[in-house]
Protein backbone atom coordinates (compact mmCIF):
# COMPACT_ATOMS: atom_id res chain seq x y z
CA UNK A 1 0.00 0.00 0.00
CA UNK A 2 2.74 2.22 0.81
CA UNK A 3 4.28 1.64 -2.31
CA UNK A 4 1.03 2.58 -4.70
CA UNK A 5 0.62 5.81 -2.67
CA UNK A 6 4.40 6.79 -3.11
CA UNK A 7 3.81 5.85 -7.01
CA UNK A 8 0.65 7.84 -7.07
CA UNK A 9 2.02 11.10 -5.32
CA UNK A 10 4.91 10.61 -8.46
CA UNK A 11 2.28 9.90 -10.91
CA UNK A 12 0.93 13.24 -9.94
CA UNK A 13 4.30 15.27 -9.86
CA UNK A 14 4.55 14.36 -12.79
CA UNK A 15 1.09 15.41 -14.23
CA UNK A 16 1.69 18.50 -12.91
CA UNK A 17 4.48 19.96 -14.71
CA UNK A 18 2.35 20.84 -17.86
CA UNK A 19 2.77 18.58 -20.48
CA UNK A 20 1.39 15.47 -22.47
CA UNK A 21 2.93 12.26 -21.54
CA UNK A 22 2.39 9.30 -23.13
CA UNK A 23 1.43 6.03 -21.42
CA UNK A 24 5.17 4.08 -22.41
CA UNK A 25 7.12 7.55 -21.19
CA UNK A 26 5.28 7.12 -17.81
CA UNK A 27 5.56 3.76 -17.06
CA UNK A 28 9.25 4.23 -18.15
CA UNK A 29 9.54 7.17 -15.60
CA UNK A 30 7.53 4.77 -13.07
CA UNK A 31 9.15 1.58 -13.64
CA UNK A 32 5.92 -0.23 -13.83
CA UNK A 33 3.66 -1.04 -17.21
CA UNK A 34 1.47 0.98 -18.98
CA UNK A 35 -1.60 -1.62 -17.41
CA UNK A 36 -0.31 0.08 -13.71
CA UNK A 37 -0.64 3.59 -15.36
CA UNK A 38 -3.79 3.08 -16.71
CA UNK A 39 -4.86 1.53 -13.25
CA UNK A 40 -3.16 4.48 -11.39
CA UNK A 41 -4.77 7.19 -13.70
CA UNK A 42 -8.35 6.16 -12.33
CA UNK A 43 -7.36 6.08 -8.77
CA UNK A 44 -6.14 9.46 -9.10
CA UNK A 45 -9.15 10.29 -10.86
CA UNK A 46 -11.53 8.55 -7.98
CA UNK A 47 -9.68 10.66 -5.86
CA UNK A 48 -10.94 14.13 -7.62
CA UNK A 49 -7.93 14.74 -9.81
CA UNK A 50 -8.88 15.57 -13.40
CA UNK A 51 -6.71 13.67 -15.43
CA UNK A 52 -7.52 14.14 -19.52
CA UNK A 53 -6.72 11.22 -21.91
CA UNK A 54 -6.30 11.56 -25.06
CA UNK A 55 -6.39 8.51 -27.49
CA UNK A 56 -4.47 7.23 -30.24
CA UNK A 57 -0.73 6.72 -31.21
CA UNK A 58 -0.10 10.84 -30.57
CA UNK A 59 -2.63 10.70 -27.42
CA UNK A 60 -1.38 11.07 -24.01
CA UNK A 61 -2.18 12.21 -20.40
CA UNK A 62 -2.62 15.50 -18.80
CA UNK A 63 -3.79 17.23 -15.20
CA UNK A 64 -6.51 19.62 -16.27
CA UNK A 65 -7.94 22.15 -14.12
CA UNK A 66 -10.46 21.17 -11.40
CA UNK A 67 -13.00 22.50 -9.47
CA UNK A 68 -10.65 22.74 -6.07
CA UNK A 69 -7.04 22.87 -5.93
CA UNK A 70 -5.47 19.76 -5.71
CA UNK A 71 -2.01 19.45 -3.32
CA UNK A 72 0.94 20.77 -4.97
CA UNK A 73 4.47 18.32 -5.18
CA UNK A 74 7.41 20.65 -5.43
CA UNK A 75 11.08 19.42 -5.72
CA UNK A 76 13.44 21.00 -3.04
CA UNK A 77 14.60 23.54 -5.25
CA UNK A 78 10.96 24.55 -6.62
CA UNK A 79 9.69 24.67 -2.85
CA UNK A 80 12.79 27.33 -2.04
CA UNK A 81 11.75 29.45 -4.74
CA UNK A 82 8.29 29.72 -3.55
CA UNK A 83 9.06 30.21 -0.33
CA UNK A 84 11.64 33.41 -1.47
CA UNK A 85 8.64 34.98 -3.71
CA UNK A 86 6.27 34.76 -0.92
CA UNK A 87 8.83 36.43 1.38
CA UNK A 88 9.23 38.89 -1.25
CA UNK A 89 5.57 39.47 -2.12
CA UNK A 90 5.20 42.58 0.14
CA UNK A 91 5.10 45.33 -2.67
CA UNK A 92 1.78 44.45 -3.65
CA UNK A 93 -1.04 45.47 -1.04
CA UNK A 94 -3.58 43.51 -0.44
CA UNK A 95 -2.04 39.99 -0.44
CA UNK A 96 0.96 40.54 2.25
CA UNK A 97 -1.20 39.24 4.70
CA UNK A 98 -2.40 35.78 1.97
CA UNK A 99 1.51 35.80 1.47
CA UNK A 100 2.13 35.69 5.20
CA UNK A 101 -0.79 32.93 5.83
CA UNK A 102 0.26 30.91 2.52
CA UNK A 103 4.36 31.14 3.52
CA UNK A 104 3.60 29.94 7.35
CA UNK A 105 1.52 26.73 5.63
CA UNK A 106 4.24 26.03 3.31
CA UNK A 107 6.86 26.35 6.31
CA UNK A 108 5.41 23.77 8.47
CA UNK A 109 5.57 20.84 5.68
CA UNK A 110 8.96 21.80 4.59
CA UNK A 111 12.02 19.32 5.50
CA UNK A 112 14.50 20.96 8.21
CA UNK A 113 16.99 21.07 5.45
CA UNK A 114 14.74 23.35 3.19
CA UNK A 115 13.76 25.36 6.19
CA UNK A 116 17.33 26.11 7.01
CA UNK A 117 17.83 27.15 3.81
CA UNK A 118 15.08 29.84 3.69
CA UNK A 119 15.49 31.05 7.17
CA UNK A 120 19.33 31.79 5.79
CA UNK A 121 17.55 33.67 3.36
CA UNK A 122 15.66 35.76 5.62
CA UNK A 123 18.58 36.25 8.05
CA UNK A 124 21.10 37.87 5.44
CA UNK A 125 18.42 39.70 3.23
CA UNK A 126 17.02 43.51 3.82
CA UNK A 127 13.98 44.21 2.50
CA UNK A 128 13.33 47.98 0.88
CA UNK A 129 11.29 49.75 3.78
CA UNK A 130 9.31 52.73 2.44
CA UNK A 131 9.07 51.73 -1.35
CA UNK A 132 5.84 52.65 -2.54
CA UNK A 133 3.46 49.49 -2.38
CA UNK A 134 0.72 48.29 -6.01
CA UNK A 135 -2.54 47.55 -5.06
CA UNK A 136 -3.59 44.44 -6.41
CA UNK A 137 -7.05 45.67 -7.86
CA UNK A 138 -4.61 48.18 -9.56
CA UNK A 139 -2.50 45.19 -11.34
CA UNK A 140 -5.55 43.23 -12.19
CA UNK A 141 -6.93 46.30 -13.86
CA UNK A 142 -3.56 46.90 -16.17
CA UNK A 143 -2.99 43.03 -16.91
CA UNK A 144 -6.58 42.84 -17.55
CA UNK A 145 -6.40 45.40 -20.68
CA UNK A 146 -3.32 44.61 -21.77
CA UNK A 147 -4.41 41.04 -22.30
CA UNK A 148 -7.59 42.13 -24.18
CA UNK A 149 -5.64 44.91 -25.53
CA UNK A 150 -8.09 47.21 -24.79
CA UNK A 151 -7.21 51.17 -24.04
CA UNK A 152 -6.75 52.24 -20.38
CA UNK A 153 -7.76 55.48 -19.21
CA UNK A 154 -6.23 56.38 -15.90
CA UNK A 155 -5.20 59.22 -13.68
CA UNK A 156 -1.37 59.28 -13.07
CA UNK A 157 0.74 61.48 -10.63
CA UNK A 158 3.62 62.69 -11.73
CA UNK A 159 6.52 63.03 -9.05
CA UNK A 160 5.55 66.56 -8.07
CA UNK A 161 2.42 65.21 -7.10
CA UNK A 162 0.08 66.51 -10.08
CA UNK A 163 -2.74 64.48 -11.43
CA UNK A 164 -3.26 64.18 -15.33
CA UNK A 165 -5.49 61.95 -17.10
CA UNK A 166 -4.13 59.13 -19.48
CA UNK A 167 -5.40 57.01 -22.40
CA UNK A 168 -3.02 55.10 -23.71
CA UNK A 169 -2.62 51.24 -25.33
CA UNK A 170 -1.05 48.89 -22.42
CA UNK A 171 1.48 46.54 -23.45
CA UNK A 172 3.71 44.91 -20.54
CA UNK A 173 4.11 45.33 -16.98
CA UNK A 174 7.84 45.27 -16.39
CA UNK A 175 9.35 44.89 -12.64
CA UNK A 176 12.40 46.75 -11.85
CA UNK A 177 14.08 48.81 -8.91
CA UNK A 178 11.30 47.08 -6.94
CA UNK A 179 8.70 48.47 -8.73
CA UNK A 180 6.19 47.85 -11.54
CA UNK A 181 5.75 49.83 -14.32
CA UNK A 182 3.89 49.89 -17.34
CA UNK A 183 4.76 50.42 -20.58
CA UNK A 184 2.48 51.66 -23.04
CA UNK A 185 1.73 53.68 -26.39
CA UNK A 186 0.45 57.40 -25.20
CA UNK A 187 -2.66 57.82 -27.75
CA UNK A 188 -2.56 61.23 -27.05
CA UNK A 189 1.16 62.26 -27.34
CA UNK A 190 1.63 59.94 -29.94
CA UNK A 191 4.95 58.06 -28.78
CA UNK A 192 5.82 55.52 -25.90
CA UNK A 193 5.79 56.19 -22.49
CA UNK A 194 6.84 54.07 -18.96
CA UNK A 195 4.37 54.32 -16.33
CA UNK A 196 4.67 53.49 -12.27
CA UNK A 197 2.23 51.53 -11.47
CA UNK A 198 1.61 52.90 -8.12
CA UNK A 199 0.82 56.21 -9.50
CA UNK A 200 -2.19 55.07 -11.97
CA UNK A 201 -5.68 55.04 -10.78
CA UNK A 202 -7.48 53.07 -13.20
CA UNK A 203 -11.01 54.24 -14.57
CA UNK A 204 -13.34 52.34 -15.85
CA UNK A 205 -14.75 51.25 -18.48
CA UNK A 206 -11.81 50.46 -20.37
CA UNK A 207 -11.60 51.74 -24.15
CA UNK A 208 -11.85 50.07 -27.24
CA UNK A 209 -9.65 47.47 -28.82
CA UNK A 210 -6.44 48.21 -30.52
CA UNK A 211 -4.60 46.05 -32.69
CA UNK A 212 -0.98 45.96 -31.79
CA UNK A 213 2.20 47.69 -32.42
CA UNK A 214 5.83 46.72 -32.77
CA UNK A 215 7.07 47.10 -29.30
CA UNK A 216 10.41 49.62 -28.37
CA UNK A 217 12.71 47.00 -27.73
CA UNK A 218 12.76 43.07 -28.03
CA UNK A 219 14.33 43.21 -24.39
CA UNK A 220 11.69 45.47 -22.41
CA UNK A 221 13.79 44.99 -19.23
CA UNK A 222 16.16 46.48 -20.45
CA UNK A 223 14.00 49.64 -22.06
CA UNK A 224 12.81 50.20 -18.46
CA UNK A 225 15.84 50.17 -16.58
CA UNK A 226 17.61 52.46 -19.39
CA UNK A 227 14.77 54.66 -19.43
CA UNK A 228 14.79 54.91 -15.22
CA UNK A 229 18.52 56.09 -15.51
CA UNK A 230 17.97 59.11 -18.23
CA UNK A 231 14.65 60.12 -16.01
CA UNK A 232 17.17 60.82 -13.17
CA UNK A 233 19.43 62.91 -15.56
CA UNK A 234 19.60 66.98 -15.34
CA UNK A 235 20.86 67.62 -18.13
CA UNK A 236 20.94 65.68 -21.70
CA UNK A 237 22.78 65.44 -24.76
CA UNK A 238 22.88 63.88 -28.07
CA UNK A 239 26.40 63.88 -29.15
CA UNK A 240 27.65 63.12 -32.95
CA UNK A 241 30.69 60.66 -32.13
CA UNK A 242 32.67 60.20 -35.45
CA UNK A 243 33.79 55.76 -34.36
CA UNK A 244 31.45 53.19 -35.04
CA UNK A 245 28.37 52.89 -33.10
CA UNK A 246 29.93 49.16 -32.04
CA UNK A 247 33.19 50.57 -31.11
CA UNK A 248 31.19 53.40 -29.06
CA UNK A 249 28.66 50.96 -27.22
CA UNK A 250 31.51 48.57 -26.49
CA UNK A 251 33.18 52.08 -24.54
CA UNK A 252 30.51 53.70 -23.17
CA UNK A 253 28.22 51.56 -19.96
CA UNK A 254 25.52 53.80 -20.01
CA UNK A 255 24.23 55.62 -23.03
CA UNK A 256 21.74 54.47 -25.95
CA UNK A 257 23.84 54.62 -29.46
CA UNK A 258 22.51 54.58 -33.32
CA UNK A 259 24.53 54.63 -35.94
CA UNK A 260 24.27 56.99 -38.37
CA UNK A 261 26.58 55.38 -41.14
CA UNK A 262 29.75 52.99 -41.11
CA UNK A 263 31.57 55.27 -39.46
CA UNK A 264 29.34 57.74 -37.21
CA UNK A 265 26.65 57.60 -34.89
CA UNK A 266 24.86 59.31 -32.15
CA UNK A 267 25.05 58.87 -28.69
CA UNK A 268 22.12 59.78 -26.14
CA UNK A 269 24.06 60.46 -22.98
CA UNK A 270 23.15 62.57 -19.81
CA UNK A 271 24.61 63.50 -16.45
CA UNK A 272 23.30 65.64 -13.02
CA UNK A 273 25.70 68.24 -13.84
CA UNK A 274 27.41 69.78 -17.47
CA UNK A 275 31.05 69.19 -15.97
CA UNK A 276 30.66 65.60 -15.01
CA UNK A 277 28.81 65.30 -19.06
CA UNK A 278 31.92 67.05 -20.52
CA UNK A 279 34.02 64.63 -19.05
CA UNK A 280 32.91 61.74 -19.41
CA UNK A 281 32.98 62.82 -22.83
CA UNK A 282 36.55 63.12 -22.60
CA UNK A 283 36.50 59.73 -22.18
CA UNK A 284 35.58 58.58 -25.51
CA UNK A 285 38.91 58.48 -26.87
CA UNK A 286 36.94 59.82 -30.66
CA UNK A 287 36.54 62.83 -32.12
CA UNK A 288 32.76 63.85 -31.34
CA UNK A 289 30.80 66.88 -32.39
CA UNK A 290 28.24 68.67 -29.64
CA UNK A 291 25.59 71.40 -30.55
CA UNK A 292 23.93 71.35 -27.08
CA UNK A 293 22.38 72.06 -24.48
CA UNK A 294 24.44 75.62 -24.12
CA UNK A 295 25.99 74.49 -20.56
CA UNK A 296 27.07 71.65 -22.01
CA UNK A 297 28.95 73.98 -25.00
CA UNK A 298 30.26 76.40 -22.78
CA UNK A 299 31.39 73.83 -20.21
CA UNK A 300 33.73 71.84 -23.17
CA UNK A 301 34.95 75.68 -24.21
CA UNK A 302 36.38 76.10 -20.92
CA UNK A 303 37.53 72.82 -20.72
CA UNK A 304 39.46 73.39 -23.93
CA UNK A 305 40.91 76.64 -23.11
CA UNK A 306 42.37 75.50 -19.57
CA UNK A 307 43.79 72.48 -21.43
CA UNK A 308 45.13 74.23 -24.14
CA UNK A 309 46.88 76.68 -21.40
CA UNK A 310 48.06 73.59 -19.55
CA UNK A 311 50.30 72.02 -22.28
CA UNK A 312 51.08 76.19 -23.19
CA UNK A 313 49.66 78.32 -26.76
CA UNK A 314 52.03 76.18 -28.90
CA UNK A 315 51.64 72.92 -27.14
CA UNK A 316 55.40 73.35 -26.09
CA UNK A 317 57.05 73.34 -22.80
């Protein structure tokens, strides 16, 4: 007896990991004959599980959904990771609380081994105290319309605290910095804009269909996070570097480049101050041409002239 339930509660794991598998792969995984599988498929289905069958040479077997949620079997590592997301699952409101309740359950079944291992999780990990917190309603909403890919209108404060209303076509919530944001295509400006999700307060009804566009960037990730480093940027600058935009991207960690031709391109760069900008210009080790902003100019004038005086008039010494 002990044996069929161990087989069964393997039967299941592997059910649940979202594939068809055919009655020879299971009894191979099983070490037992298809006749066994076929015998352990209805006891799992006496016992409420779902399991689809699908006949023929190409046929197989699969969990489907049911109408209450069956026991999940996680492997050690799978069981760690859950346990780390639920820690983690405090910048949404609304389910800190269901994270706290489900994370104690899962705690009390784990093995001492995989306990250890999370509680040496929690012991050398800070958490981000004061980050703005996502309602979950708020979330539902934006996933919601971007899977219909339906318009969202929505009021949004900026970080000065004004309200303005927003009707744009949502395409991906993107996670980063601990926080979500949303990009989308602004209907009324006409170009692509990154939202915070904590600053939108959905309206409803939703707008009407939209078919959809090419996105920014295959690697959205990576839009965000380059986008969150030029919002924090005083002053900008699009320089004409005369290297190729390879060469240039390959020097230069922060910075969106596009080439212009073979040898040419432009670089987007920024800094909190002109004098840190002109510098790190300096650093491109390529001729480069600069039309603005005029702080910018008149910071690389000055920096020419005291250079120029440094090595003396004639560049002799």
């Amino acid at each position: 007896m002990l044996e069929t339930s161990a087989r069964l509660l393997r039967l299941l794991s592997l059910l649940q990991t979202q594939r068809d598998w055919t009655g020879p792969d299971l009894a191979d995984r099983l070490n037992v004959t298809t006749r066994t599988v076929r015998n352990d498929v209805e006891r799992l289905r006496e016992l409420g599980y779902p399991v689809h069958a699908t006949p023929g040479r190409a046929g197989g077997y699969r969990l489907g959904a049911g109408a209450a949620l069956p026991p999940l079997l996680l492997d050690d590592e799978e069981a760690v990771a859950v346990a780390i997301g639920l820690r983690t699952a405090r910048g949404v409101s609304g389910i800190a609380e269901t994270s706290a309740r489900a994370l104690a359950k899962l705690e009390q079944v784990l093995p001492s081994r995989l306990r250890h291992r999370v509680s040496a999780m929690q012991s050398v990990t800070v958490p981000v105290t004061g980050a703005p917190t996502v309602d979950a309603s708020v979330l539902t909403a934006i996933v919601a319309a971007c899977r219909a890919r339906e318009q969202l209108r929505f009021d949004y404060r900026d970080h000065g605290g004004a309200a303005t209303l927003r009707r744009v076509e949502p395409y991906r919530l993107v996670h980063a910095r601990g926080r979500w944001y949303l990009v989308a295509w602004d209907v009324d400006r006409g170009d692509w804009r990154t939202f915070r999700a904590d600053r939108i307060t959905p309206r409803v009804p939703t707008g009407p269909r939209f078919s959809p566009r090419e996105l920014p960037s295959p690697d959205l990730a990576a839009y965000v996070s380059e986008g969150l480093v030029a919002a924090t940027w005083r002053f900008r600058a699009d320089v004409l570097v005369h290297a190729p935009a390879a060469e240039v991207a390959a020097a230069v960690p922060q910075g969106a480049v596009q080439a212009v031709d073979e040898t040419s391109c432009v670089l987007s760069v920024g800094s909190d101050t002109p004098g840190l900008l002109a510098l790190y210009l300096g650093m491109l080790d390529a001729d480069f041409t600069v039309t603005g902003p005029p702080e910018l100019v008149a910071r690389l004038r000055a920096l020419a002239d005291r250079f120029t005086r440094a090595v003396g008039a004639d560049g002799q010494r």
